[in-house]
C-alpha atoms as a PDB file:
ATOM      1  CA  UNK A   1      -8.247   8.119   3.454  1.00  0.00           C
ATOM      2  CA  UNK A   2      -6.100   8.201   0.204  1.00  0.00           C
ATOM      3  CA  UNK A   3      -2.426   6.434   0.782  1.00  0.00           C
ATOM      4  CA  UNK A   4       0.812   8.123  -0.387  1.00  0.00           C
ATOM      5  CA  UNK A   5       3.085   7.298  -3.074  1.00  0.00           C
ATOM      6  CA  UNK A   6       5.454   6.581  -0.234  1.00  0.00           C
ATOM      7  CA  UNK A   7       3.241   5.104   2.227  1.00  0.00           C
ATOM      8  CA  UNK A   8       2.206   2.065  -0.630  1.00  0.00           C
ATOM      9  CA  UNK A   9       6.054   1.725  -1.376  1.00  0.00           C
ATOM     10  CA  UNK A  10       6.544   1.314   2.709  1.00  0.00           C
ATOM     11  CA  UNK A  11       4.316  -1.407   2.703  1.00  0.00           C
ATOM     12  CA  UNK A  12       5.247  -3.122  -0.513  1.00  0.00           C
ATOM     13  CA  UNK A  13       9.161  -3.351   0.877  1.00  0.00           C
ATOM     14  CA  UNK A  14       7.376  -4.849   4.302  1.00  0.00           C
ATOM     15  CA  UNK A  15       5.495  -7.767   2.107  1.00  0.00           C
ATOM     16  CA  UNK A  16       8.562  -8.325  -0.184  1.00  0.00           C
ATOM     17  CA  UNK A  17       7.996 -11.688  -1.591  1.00  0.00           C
ATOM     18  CA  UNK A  18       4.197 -11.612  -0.443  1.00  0.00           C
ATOM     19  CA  UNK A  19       1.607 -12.437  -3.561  1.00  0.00           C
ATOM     20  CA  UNK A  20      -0.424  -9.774  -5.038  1.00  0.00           C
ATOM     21  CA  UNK A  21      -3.671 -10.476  -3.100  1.00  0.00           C
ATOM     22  CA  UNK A  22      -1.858  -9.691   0.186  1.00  0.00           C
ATOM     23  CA  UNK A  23      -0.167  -6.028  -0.852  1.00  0.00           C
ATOM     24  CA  UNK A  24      -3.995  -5.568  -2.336  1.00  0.00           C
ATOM     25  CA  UNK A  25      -5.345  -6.453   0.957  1.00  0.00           C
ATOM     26  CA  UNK A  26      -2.591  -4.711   3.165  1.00  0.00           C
ATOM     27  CA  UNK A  27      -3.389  -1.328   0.736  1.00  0.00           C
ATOM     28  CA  UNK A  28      -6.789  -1.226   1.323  1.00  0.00           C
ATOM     29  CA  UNK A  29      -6.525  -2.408   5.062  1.00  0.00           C
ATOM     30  CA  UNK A  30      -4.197   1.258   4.992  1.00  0.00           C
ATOM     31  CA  UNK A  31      -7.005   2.934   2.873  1.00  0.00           C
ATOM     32  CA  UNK A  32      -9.971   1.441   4.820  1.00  0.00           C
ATOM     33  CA  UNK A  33      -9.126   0.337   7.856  1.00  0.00           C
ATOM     34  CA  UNK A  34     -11.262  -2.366   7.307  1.00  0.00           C
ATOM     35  CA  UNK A  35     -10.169  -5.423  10.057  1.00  0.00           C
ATOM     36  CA  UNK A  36     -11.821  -7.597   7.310  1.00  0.00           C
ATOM     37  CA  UNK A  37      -8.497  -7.122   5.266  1.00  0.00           C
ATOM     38  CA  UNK A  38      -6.613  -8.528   8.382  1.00  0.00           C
ATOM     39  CA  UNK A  39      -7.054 -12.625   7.551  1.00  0.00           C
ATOM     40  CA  UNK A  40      -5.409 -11.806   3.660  1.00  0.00           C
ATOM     41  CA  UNK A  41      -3.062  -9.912   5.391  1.00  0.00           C
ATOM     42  CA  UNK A  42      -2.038 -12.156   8.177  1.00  0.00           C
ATOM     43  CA  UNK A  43      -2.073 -15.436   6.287  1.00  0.00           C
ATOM     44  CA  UNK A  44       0.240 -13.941   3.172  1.00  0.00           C
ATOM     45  CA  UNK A  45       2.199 -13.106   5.868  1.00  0.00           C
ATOM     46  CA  UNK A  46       2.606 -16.508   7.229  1.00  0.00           C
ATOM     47  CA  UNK A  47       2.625 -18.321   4.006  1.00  0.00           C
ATOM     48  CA  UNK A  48       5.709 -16.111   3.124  1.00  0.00           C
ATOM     49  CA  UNK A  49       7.678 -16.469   6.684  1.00  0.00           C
ATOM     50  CA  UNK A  50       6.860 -20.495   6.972  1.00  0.00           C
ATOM     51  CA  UNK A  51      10.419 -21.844   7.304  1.00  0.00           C
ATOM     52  CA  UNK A  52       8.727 -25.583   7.032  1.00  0.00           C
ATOM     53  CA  UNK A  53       5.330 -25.013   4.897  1.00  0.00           C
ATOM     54  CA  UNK A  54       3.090 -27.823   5.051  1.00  0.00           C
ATOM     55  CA  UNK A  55       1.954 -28.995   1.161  1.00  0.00           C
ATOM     56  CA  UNK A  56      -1.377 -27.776   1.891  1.00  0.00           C
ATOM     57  CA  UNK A  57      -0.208 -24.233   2.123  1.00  0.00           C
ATOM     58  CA  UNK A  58      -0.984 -21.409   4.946  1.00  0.00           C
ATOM     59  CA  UNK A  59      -4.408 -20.714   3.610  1.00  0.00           C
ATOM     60  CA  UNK A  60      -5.975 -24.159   4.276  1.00  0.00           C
ATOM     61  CA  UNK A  61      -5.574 -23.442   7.722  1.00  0.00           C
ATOM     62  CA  UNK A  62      -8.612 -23.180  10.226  1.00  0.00           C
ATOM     63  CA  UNK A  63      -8.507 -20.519  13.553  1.00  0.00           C
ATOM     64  CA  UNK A  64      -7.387 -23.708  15.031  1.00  0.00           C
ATOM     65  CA  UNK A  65      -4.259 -24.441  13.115  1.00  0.00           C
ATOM     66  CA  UNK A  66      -0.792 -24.107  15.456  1.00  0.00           C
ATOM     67  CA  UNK A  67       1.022 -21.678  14.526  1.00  0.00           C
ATOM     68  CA  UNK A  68       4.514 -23.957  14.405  1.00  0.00           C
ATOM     69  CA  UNK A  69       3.047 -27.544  14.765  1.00  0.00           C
ATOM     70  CA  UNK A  70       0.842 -26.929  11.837  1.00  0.00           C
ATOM     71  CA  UNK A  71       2.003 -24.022   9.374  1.00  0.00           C
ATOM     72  CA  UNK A  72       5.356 -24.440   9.859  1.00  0.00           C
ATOM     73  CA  UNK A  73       6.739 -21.522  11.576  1.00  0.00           C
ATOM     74  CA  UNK A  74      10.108 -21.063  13.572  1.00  0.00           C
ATOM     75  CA  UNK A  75      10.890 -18.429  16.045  1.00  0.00           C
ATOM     76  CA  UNK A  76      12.680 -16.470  13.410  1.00  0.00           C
ATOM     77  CA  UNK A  77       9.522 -16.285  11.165  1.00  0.00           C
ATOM     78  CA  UNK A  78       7.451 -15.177  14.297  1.00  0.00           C
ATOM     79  CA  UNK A  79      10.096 -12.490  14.750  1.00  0.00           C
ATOM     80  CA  UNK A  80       9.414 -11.896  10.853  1.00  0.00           C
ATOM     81  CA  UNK A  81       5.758 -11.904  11.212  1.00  0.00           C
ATOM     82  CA  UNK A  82       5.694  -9.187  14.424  1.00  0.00           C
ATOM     83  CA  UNK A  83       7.822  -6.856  12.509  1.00  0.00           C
ATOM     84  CA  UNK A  84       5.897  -6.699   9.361  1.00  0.00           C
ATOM     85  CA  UNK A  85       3.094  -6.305  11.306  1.00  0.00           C
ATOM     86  CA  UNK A  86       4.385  -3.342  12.741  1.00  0.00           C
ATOM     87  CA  UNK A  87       5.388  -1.734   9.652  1.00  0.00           C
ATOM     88  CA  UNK A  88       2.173  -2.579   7.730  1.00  0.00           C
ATOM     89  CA  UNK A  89      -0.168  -2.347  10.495  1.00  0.00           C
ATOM     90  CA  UNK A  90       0.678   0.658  11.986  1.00  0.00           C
ATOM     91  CA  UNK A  91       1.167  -1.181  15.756  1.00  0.00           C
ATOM     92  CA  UNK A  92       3.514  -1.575  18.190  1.00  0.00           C
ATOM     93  CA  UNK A  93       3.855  -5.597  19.752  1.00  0.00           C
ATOM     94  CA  UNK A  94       6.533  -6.365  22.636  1.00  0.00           C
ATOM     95  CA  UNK A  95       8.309  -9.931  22.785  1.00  0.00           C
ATOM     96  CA  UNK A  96       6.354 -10.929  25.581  1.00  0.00           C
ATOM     97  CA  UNK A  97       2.948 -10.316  23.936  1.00  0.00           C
ATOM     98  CA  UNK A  98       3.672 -13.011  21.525  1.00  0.00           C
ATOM     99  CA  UNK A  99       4.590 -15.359  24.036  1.00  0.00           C
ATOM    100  CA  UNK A 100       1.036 -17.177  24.209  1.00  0.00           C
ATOM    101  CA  UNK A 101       0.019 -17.336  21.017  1.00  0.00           C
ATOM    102  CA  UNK A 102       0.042 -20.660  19.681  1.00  0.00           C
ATOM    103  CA  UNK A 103      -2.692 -20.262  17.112  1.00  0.00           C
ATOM    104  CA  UNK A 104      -3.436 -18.697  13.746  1.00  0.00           C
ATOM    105  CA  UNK A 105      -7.177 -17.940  15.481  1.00  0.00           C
ATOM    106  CA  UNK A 106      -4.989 -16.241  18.506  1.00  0.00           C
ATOM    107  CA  UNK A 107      -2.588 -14.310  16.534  1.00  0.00           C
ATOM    108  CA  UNK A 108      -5.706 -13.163  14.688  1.00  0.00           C
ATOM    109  CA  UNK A 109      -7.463 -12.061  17.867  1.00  0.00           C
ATOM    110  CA  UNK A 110      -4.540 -10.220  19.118  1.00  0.00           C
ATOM    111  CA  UNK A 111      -4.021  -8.270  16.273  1.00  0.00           C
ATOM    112  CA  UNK A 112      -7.551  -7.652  15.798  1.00  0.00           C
ATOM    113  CA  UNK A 113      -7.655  -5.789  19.306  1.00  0.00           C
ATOM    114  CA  UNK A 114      -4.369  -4.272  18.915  1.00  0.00           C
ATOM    115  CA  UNK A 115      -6.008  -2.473  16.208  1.00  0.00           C
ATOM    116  CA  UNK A 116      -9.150  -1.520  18.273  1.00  0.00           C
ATOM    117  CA  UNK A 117      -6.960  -0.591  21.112  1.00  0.00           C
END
């Protein structure tokens, strides 16, 4: 399915400050569907919303990798995270859905069958 003009400027204000490889991954995850673009997507996400990045950066982190223990994140950058996700992804999350996910191999899995949904 082709993207709009204004569709692709949607999602490139949502991933403000994201790098290239993520809007790339985000448009073709919009052209595609393809939940094989979801990883890019999800950790350029996290890399940018990190309020305490660990040296190693976002995407040396394995499925098992805590969310705030071990990437760095806050409760403001979660917030940060669930919103973009919503505007890129197309999806709808409440507060409380996030409340158990503690890992980067969670948060994939839960976005992964809020797509399938």
């Amino acid at each position: 399915m082709s993207i709009t003009e204004e569709r692709k400027q949607e999602i490139a204000k949502s991933l403000k400050r994201c790098s290239d490889a993520t809007l790339a991954a985000a448009l073709r995850f919009e052209e595609t569907r393809d939940l094989d673009e979801l990883p890019a997507i999800i950790l350029g996400v996290l890399e940018r919303d990190a309020a305490k990045p660990k040296p190693e950066g976002v995407a040396a982190a394995t499925d098992e990798a805590r969310l705030i223990e071990d990437i760095g994140m806050d409760s403001f950058g979660m917030i940060e995270v669930v919103m973009t996700a919503e505007e890129v992804l197309g999806i709808t999350v409440a507060t409380h859905e996030m409340n158990d996910i503690r890992t980067l191999g969670q948060l994939k899995e839960f976005l992964r069958v809020k797509l399938t949904a």
